[in-house]
Protein backbone atom coordinates (compact mmCIF):
# COMPACT_ATOMS: atom_id res chain seq x y z
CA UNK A 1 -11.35 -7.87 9.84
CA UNK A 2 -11.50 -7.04 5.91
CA UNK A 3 -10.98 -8.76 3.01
CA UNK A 4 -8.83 -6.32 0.73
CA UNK A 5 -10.47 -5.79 -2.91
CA UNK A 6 -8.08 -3.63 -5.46
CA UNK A 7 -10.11 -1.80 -8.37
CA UNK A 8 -8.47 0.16 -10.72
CA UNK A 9 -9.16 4.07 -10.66
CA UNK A 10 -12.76 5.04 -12.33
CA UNK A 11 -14.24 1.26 -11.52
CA UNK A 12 -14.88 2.39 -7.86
CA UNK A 13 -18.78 2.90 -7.96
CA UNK A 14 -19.41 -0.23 -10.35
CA UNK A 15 -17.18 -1.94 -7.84
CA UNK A 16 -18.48 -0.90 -4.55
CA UNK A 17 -22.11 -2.01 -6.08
CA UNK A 18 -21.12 -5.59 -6.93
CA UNK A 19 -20.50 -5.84 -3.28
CA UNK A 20 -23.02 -3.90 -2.44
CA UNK A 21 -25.33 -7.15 -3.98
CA UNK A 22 -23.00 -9.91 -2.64
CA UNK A 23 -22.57 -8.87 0.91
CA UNK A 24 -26.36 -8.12 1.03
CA UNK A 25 -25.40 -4.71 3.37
CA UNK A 26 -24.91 -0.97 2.21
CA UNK A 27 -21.65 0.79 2.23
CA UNK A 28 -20.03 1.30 6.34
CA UNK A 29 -17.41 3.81 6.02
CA UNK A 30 -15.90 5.66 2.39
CA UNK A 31 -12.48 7.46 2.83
CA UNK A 32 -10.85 9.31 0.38
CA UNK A 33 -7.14 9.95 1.04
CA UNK A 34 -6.10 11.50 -2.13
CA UNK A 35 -2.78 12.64 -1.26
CA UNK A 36 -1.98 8.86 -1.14
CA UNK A 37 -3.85 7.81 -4.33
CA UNK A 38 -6.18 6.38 -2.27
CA UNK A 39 -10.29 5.79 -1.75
CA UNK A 40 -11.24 2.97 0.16
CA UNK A 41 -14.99 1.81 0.90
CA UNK A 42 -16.02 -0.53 3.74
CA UNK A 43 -18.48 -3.01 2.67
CA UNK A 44 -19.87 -5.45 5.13
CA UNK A 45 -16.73 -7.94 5.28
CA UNK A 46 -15.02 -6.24 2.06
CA UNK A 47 -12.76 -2.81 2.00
CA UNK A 48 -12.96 -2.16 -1.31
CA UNK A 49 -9.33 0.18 -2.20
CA UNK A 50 -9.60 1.94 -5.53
CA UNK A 51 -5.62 2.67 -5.49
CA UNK A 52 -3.58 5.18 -7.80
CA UNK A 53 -0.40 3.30 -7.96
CA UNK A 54 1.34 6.17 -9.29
CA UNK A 55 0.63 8.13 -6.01
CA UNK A 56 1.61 5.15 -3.91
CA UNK A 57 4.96 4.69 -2.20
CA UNK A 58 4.65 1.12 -1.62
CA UNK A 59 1.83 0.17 -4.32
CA UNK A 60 3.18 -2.78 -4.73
CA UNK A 61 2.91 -3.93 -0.68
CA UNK A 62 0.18 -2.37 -0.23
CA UNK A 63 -1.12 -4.68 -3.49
CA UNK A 64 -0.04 -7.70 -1.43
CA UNK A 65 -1.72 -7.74 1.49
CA UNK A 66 -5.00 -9.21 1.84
CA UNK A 67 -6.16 -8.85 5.40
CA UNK A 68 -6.74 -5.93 7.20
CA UNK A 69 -7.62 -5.62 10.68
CA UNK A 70 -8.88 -3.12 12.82
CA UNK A 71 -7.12 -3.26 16.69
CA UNK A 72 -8.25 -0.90 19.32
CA UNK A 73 -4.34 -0.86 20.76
CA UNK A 74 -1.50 -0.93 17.70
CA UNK A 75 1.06 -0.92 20.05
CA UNK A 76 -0.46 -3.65 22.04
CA UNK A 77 -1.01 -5.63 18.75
CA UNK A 78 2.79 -4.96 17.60
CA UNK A 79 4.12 -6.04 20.75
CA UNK A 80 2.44 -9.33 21.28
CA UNK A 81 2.72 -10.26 17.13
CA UNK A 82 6.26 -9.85 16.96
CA UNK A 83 6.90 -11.75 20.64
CA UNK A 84 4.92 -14.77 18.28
CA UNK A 85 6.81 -14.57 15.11
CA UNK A 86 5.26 -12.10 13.16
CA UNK A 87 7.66 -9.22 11.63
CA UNK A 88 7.45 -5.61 10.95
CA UNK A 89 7.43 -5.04 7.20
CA UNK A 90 6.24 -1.41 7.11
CA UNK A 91 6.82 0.08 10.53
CA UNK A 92 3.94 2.52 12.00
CA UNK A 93 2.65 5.38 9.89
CA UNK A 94 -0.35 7.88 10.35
CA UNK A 95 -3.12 7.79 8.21
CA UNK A 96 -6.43 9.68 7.89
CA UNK A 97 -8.56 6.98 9.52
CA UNK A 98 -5.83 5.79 12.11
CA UNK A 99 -2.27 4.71 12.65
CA UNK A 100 -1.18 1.47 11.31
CA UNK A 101 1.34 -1.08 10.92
CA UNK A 102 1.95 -4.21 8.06
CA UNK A 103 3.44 -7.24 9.72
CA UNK A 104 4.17 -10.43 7.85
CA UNK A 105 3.10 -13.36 9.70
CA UNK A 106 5.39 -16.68 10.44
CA UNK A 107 3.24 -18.22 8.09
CA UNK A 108 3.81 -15.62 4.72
CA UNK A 109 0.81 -13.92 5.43
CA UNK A 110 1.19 -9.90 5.35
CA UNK A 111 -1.16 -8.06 7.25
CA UNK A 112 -2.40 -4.23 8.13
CA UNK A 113 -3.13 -3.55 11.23
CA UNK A 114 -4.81 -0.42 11.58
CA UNK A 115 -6.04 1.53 15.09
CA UNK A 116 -9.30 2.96 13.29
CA UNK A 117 -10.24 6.59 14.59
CA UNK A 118 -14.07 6.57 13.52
CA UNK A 119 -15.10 9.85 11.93
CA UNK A 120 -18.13 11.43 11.20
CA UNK A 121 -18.14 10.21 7.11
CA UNK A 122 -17.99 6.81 9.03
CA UNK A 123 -21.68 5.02 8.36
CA UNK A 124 -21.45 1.97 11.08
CA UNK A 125 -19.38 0.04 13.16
CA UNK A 126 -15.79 -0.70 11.75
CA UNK A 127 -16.78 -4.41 13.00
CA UNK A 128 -14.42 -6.26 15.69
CA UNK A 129 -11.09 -5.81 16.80
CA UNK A 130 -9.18 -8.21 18.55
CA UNK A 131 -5.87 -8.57 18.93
């Protein structure tokens, strides 16, 4: 599970490096998806998304959600979240690092679930998945 940090394009690197400090750990994964106006760095707890909102369909959604989680079985997850409550706000796309899925939770929370294909750029462990 991530905690979602936005920086603004060209703050990356200064970003990434105050987390760097906080967390106490080194960068896990870095992904650049620049067809989607994207660059997002795993550190320790944080993914740190340096996000072109001009590139970005659904900036603004994508802005709102806080949590990310990595599942081992989307459909799985989709399934058994929506048989509690939960509802599909963005339904399943395909991604560079996996397939994933934003459901808002009964509560208000909005959340990305994302099936996380590790690949060799990948430093660690994405961390644990649950369901």
């Amino acid at each position: 599970m991530f905690v979602r940090v936005f920086c603004e394009p060209g703050t990356l690197v200064e970003t990434v490096r105050f987390y760097e400090a906080l967390a106490g750990v080194s960068v896990d994964q870095d992904m650049d998806i620049p067809e989607s106006g994207l660059h997002v760095v795993a550190v320790g707890p944080f993914l740190i998304i340096e996000m072109d909102r001009t590139k970005l369909d659904r900036a603004a959604q994508a802005a709102e959600t806080h949590v990310t989680v990595l599942v081992a079985d989307l459909d799985d997850v989709m399934t058994h979240q929506v048989a509690a409550g939960a509802q599909v706000v963005q339904p399943r796309w395909d991604a560079p690092p996996g397939p994933g899925i934003r459901l808002r939770h009964p509560d208000g929370l909005l959340v990305e679930y994302v099936e996380h294909r590790p690949s060799p750029d990948d430093v660690g462990e994405p961390g644990l998945s649950f369901r």
